[in-house]
C-alpha atoms as a PDB file:
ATOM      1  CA  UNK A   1     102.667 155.536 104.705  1.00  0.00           C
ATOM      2  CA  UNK A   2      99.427 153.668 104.816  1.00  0.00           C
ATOM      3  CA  UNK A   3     100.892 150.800 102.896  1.00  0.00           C
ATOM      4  CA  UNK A   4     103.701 150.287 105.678  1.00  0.00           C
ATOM      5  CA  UNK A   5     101.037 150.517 108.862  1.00  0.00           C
ATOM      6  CA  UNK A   6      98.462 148.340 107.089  1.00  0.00           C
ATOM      7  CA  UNK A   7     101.348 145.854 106.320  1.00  0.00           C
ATOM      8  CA  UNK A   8     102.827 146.131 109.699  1.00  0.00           C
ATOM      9  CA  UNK A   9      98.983 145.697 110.850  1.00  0.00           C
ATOM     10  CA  UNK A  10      98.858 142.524 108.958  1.00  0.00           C
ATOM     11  CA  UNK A  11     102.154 140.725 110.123  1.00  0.00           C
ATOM     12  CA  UNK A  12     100.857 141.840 113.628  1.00  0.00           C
ATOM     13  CA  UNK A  13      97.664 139.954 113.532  1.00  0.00           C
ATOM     14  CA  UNK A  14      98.878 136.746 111.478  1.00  0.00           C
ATOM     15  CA  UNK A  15     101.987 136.653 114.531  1.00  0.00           C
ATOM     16  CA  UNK A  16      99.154 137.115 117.108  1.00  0.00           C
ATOM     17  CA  UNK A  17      96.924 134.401 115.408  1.00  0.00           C
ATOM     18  CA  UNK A  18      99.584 131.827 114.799  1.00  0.00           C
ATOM     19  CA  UNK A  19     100.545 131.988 118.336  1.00  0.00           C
ATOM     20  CA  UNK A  20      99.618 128.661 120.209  1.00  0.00           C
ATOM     21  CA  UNK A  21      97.722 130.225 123.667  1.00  0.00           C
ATOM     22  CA  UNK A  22      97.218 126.592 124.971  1.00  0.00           C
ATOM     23  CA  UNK A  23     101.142 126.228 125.523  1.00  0.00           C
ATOM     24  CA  UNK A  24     102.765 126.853 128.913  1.00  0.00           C
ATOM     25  CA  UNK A  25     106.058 126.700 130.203  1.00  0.00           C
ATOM     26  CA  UNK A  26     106.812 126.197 133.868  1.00  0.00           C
ATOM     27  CA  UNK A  27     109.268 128.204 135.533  1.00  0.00           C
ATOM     28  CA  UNK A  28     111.419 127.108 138.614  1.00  0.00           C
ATOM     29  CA  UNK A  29     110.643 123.466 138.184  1.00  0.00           C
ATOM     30  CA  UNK A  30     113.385 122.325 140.166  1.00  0.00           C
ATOM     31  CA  UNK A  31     115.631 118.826 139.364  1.00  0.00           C
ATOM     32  CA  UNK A  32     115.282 116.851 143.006  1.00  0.00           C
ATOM     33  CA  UNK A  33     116.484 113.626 144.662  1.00  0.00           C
ATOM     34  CA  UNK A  34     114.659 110.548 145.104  1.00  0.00           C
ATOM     35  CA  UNK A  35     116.469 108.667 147.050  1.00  0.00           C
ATOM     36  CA  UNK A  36     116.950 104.657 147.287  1.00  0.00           C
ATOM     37  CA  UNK A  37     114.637 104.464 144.033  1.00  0.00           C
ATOM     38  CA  UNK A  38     116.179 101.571 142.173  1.00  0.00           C
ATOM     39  CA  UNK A  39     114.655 102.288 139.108  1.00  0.00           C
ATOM     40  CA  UNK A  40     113.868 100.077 136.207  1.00  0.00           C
ATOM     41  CA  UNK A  41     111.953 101.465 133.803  1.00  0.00           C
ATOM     42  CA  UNK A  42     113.357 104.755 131.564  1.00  0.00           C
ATOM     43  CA  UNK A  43     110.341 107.211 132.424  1.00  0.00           C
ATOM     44  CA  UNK A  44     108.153 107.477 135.688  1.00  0.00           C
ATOM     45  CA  UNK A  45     105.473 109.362 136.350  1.00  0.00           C
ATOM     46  CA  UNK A  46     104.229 109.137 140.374  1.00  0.00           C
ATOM     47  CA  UNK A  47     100.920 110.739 141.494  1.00  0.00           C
ATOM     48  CA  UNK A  48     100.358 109.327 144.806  1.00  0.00           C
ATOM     49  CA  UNK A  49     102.299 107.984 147.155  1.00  0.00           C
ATOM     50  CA  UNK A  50     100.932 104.203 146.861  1.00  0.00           C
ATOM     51  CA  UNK A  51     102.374 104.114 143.363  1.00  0.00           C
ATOM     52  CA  UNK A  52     105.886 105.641 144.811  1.00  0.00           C
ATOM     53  CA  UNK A  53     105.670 102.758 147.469  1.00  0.00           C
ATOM     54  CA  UNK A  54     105.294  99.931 144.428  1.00  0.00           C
ATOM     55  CA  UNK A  55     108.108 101.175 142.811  1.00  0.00           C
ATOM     56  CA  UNK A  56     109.974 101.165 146.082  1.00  0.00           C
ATOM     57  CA  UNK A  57     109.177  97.715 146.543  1.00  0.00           C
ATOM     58  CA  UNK A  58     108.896  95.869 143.087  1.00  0.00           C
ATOM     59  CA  UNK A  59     111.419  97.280 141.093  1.00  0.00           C
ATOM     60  CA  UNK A  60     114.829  95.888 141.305  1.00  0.00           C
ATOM     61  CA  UNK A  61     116.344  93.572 143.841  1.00  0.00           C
ATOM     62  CA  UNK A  62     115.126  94.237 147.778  1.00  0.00           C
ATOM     63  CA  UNK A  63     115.225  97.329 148.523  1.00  0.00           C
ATOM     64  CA  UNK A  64     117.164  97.831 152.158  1.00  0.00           C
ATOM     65  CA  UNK A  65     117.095 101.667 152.515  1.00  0.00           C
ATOM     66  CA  UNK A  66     116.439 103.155 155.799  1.00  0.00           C
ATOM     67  CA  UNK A  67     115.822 106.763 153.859  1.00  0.00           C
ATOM     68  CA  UNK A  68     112.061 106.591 152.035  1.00  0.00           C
ATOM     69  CA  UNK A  69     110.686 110.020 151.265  1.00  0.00           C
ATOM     70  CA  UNK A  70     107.279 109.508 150.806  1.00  0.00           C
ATOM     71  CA  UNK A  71     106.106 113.023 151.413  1.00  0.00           C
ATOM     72  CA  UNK A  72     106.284 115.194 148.431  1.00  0.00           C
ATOM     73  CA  UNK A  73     103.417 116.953 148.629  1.00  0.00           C
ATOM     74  CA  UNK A  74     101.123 115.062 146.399  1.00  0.00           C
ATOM     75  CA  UNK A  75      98.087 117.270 146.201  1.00  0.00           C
ATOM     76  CA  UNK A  76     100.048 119.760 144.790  1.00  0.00           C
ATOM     77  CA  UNK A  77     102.721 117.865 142.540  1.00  0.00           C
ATOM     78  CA  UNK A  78     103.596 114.936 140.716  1.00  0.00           C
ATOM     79  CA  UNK A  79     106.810 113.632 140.371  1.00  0.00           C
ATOM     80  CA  UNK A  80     108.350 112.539 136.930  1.00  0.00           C
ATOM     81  CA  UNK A  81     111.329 110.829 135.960  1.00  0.00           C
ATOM     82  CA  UNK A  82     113.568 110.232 132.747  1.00  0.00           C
ATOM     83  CA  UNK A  83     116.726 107.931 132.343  1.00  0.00           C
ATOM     84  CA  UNK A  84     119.457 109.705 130.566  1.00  0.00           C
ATOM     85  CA  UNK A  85     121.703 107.405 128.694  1.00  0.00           C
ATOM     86  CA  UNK A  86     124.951 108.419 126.745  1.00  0.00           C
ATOM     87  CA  UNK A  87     127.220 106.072 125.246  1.00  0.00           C
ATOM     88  CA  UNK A  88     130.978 106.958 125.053  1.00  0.00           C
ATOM     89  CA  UNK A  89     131.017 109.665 127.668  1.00  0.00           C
ATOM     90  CA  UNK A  90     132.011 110.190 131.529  1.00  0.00           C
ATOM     91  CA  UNK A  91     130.388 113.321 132.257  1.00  0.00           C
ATOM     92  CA  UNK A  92     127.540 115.432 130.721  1.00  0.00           C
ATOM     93  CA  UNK A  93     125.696 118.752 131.670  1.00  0.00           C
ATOM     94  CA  UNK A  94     121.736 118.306 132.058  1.00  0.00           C
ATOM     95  CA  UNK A  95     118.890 121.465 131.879  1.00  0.00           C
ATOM     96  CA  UNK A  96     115.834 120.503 131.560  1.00  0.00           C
ATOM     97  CA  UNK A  97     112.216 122.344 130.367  1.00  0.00           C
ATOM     98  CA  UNK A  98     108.664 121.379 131.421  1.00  0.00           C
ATOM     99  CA  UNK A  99     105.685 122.404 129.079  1.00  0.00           C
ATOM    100  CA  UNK A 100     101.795 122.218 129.363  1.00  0.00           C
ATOM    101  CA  UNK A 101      99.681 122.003 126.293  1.00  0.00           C
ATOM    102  CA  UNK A 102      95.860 122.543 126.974  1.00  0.00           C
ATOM    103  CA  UNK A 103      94.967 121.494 123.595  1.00  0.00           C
ATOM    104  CA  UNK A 104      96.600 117.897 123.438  1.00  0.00           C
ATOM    105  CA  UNK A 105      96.386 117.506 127.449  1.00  0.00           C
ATOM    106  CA  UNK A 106      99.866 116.705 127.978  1.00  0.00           C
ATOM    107  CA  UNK A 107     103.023 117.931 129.798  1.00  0.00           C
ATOM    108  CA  UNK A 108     106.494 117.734 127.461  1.00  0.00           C
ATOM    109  CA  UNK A 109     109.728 117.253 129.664  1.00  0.00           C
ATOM    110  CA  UNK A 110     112.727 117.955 127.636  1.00  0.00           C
ATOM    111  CA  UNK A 111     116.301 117.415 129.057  1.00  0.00           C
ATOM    112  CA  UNK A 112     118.564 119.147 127.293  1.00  0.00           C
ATOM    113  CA  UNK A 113     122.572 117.739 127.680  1.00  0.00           C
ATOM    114  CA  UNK A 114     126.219 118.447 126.850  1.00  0.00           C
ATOM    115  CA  UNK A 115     128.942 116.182 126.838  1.00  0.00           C
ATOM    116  CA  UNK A 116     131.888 117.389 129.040  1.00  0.00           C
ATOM    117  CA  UNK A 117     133.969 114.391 128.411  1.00  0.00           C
ATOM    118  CA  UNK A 118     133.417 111.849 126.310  1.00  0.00           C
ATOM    119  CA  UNK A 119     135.112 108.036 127.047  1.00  0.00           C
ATOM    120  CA  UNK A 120     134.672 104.881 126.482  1.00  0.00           C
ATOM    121  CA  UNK A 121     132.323 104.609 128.948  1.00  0.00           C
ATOM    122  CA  UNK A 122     128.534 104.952 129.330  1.00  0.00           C
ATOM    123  CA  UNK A 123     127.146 107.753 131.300  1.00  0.00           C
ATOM    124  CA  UNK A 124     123.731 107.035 133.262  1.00  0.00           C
ATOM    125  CA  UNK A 125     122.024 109.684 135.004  1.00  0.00           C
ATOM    126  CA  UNK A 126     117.942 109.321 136.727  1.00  0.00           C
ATOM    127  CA  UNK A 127     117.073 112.967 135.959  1.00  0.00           C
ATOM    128  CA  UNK A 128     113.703 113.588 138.623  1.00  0.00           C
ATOM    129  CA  UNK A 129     111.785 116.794 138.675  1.00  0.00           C
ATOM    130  CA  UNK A 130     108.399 117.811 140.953  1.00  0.00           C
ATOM    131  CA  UNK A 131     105.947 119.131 138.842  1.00  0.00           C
ATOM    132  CA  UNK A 132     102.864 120.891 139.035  1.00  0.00           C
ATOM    133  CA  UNK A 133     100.306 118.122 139.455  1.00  0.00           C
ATOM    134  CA  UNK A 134      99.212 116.954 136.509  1.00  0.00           C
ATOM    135  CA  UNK A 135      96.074 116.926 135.825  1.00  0.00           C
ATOM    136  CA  UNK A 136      93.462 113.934 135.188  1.00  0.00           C
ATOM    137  CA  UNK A 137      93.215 112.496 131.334  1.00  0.00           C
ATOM    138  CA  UNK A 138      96.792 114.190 130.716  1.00  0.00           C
ATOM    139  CA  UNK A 139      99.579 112.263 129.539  1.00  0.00           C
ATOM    140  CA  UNK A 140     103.881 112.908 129.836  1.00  0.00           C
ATOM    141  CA  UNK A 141     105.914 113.093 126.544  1.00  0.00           C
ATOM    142  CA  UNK A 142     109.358 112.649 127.022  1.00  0.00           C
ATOM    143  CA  UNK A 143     112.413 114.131 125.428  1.00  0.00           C
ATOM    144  CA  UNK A 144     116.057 114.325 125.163  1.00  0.00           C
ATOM    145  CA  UNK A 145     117.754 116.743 122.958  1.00  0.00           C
ATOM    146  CA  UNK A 146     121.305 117.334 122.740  1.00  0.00           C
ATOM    147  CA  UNK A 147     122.840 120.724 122.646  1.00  0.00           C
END
């Protein structure tokens, strides 16, 4: 009997120390609209809304939207941005996932997909989420895994 509880002791602590504390995943990050964006580049990450207003105005041809939603709260988020490319499909589902790591200062933003239909076609979608802000010195990795 104490061979089984000092075993089950043992795979308790070595679970408990393998565990990385420094990870954290956000709940009820919600997938938004940004609206008139002609986007560019494959990933964004926005801050403040001076860099919002560059993108706005220097990427792509002349931007002639009358809709330009500048306020997203930008004390308390930031707003990130991933091009989702698949060849020979119409329509896909999307989920995404956004992690914190402490330890490597960095946020991980995986989109997870699922071809519905596939074609000979391309399917392009600009997948935006508001985060919580990110914090100073940490970086975005991006990801796209299919399921």
């Amino acid at each position: 009997m104490k061979k089984i509880f000092l075993s089950l002791l043992c795979l308790v602590v070595f679970a408990s120390c393998s565990k990385n504390d420094s990870l954290v995943n956000f709940e009820n990050v919600e997938k938004t609209d940004v609206d008139c964006l002609i986007t560019t580049q494959d990933t964004y990450v926005i801050n403040d809304v001076e860099t919002l207003t560059d993108h706005y105005l220097t990427d792509g041809v002349q931007n002639t939207c009358v809709i330009f939603p500048l306020d997203y709260g930008w004390n308390t988020y930031t707003l990130i941005g991933q091009k989702i490319l698949l060849e020979n499909s119409c329509t896909a589902n999307t989920r995404h996932k956004l992690s914190s790591d402490e330890d490597s200062k960095s946020y991980t933003f995986t989109i997870f997909y699922s071809v519905i239909e596939e074609c000979n076609e391309e399917w392009e979608e600009m997948y935006w989420i508001l985060a919580p802000k990110l914090p100073d010195g940490y970086t975005v990795n991006f990801e796209i895994i299919e399921e």
